[in-house]
C-alpha atoms as a PDB file:
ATOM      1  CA  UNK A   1       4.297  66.106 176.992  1.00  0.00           C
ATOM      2  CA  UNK A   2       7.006  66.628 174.657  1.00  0.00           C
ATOM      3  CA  UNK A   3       6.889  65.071 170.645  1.00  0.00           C
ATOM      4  CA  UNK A   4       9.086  63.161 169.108  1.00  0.00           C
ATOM      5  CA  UNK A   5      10.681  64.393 166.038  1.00  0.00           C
ATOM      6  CA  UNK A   6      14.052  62.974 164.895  1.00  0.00           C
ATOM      7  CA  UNK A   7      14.592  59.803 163.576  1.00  0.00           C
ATOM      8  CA  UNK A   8      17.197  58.919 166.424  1.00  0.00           C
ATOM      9  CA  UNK A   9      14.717  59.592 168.847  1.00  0.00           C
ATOM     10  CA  UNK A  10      12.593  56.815 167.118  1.00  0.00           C
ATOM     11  CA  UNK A  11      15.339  54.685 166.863  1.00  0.00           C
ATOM     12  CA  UNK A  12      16.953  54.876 170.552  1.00  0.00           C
ATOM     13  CA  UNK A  13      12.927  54.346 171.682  1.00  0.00           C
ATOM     14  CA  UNK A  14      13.577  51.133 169.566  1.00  0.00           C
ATOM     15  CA  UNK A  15      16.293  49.556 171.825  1.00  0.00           C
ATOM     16  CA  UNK A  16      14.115  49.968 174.898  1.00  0.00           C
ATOM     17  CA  UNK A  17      10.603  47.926 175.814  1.00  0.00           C
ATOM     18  CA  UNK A  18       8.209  46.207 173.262  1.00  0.00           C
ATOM     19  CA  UNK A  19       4.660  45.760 174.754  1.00  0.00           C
ATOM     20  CA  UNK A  20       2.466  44.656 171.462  1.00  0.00           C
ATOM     21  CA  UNK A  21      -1.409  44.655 171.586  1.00  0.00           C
ATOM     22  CA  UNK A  22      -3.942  43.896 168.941  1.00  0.00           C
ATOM     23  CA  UNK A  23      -4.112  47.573 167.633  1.00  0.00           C
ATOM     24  CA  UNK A  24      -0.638  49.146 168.300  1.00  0.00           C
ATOM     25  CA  UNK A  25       2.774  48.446 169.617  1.00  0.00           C
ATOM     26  CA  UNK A  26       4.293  50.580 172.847  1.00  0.00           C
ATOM     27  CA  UNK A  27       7.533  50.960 172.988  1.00  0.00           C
ATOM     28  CA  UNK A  28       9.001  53.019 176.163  1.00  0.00           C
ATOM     29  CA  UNK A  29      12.598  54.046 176.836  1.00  0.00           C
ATOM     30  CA  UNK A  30      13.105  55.705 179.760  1.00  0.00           C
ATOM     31  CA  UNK A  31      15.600  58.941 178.409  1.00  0.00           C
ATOM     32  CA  UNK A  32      17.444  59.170 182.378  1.00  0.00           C
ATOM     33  CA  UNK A  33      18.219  63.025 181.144  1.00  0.00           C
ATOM     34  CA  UNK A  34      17.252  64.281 184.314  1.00  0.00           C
ATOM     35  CA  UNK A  35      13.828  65.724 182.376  1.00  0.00           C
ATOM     36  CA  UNK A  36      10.624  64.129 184.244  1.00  0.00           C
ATOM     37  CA  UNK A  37       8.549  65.258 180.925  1.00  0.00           C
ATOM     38  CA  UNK A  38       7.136  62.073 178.939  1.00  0.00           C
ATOM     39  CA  UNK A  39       7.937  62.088 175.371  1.00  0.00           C
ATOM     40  CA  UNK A  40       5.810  60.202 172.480  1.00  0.00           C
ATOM     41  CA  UNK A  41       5.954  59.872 168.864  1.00  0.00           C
ATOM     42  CA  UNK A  42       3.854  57.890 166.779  1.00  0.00           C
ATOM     43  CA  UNK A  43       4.434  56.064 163.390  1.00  0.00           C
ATOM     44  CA  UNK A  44       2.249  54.062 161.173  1.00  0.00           C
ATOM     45  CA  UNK A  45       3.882  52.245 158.376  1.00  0.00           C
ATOM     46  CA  UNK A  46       2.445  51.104 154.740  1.00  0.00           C
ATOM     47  CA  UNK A  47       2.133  48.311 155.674  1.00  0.00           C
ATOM     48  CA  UNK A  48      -1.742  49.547 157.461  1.00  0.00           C
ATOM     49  CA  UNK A  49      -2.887  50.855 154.630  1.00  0.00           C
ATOM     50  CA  UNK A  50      -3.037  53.696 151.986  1.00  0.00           C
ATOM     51  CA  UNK A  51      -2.504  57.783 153.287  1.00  0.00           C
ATOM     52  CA  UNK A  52      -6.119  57.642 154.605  1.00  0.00           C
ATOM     53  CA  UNK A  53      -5.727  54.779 156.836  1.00  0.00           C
ATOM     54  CA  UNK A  54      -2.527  55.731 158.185  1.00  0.00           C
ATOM     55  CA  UNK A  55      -3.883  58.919 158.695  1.00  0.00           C
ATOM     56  CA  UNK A  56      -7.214  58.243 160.733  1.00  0.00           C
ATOM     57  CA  UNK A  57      -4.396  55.575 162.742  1.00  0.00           C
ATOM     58  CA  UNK A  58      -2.293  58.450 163.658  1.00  0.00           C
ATOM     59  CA  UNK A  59      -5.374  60.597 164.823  1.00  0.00           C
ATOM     60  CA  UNK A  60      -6.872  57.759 167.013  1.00  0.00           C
ATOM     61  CA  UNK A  61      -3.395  57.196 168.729  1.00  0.00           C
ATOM     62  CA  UNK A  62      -2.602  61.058 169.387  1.00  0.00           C
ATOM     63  CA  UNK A  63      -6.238  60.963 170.788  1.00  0.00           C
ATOM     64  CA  UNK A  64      -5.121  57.820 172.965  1.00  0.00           C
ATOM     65  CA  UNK A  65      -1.834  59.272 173.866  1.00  0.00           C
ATOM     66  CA  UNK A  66      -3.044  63.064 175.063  1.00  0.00           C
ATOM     67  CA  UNK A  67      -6.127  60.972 177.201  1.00  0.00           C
ATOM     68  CA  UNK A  68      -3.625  58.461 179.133  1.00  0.00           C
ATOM     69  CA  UNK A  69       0.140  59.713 178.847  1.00  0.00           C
ATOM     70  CA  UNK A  70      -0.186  62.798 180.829  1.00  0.00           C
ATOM     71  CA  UNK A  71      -1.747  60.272 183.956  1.00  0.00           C
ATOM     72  CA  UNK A  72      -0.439  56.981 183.437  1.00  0.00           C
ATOM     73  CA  UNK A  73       2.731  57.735 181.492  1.00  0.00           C
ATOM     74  CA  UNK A  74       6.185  57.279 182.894  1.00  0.00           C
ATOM     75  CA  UNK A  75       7.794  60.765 183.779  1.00  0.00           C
ATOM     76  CA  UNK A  76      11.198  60.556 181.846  1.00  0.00           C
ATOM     77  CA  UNK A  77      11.058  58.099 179.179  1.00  0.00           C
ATOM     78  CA  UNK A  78       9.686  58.324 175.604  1.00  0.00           C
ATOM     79  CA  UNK A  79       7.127  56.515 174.416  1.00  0.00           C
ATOM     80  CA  UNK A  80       6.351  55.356 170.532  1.00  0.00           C
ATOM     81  CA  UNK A  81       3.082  53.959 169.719  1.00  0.00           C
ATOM     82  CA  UNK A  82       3.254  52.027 166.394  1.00  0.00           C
ATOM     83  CA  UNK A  83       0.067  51.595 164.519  1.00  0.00           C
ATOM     84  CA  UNK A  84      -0.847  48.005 163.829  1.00  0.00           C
ATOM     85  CA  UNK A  85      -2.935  46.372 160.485  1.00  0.00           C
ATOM     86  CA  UNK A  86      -6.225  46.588 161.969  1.00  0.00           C
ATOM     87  CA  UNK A  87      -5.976  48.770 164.294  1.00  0.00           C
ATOM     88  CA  UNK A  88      -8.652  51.558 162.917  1.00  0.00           C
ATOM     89  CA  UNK A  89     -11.358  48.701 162.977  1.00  0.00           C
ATOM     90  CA  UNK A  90     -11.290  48.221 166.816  1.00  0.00           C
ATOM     91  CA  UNK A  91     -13.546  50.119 169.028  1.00  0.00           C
ATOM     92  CA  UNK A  92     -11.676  53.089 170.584  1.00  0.00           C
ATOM     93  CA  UNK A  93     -12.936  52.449 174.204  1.00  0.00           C
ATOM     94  CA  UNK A  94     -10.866  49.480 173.439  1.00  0.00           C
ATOM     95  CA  UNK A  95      -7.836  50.710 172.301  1.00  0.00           C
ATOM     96  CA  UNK A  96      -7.996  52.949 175.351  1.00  0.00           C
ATOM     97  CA  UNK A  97      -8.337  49.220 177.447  1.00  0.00           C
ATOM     98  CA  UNK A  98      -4.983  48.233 175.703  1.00  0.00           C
ATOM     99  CA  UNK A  99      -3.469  51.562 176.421  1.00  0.00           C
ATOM    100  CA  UNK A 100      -3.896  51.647 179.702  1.00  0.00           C
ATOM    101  CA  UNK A 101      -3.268  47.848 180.269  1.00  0.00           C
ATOM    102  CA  UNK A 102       0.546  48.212 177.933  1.00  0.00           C
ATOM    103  CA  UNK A 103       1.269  51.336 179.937  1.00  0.00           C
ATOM    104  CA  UNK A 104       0.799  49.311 182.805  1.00  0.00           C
ATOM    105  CA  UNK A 105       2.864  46.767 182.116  1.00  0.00           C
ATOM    106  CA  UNK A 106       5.710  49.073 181.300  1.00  0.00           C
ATOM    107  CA  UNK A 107       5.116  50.947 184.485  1.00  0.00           C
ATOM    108  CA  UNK A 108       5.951  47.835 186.530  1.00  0.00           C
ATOM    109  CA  UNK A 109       8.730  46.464 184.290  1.00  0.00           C
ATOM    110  CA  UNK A 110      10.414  50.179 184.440  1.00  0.00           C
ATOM    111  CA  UNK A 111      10.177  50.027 188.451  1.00  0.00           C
ATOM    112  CA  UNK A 112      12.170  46.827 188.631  1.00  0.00           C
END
């Protein structure tokens, strides 16, 4: 699993699917670079809360994205998970639920 670190990584992940849940948004780009490694990045605006909250947000979805990416990600195409207002008080079994069902989704709407 590669990270992504420059902003036009971010940005070109932002022209490709949307798949919002309660806690976070996925978005997934498939890169066609010939590279089957998935890549993710994750960003948590002000908007959440104060350095803290972003903070703990950011830990809970790197937790989220080394448990399911590896599996259930799509070899190839980047992945941004974008914390949501909120998002720290759900359970983390939860988020995990959403995780799996958004990466899901994307799976099937990538195979078309």
């Amino acid at each position: 699993m590669r990270t992504l670190n420059k902003r036009s990584e971010f940005l070109a992940a932002n022209r490709g699917l949307r798949f919002p849940m309660p806690g976070f948004v996925l978005l997934v780009r498939p890169r066609g670079d010939g590279d089957d490694t998935p890549g993710v990045g994750f960003t948590v605006s002000k908007k959440v809360g104060n350095a803290v909250t972003r903070n703990r947000m950011k830990r809970r979805l790197r937790a989220l994205a080394r448990a399911a990416i590896p599996d259930r990600g799509i070899g190839g195409a980047d992945h941004v998970l974008i914390g949501r207002p909120g998002g720290n008080d759900i359970v983390f079994a939860e988020l995990a639920e959403q995780l799996d069902s958004a990466l899901a989704r994307a799976a099937k709407k990538v195979a078309r």
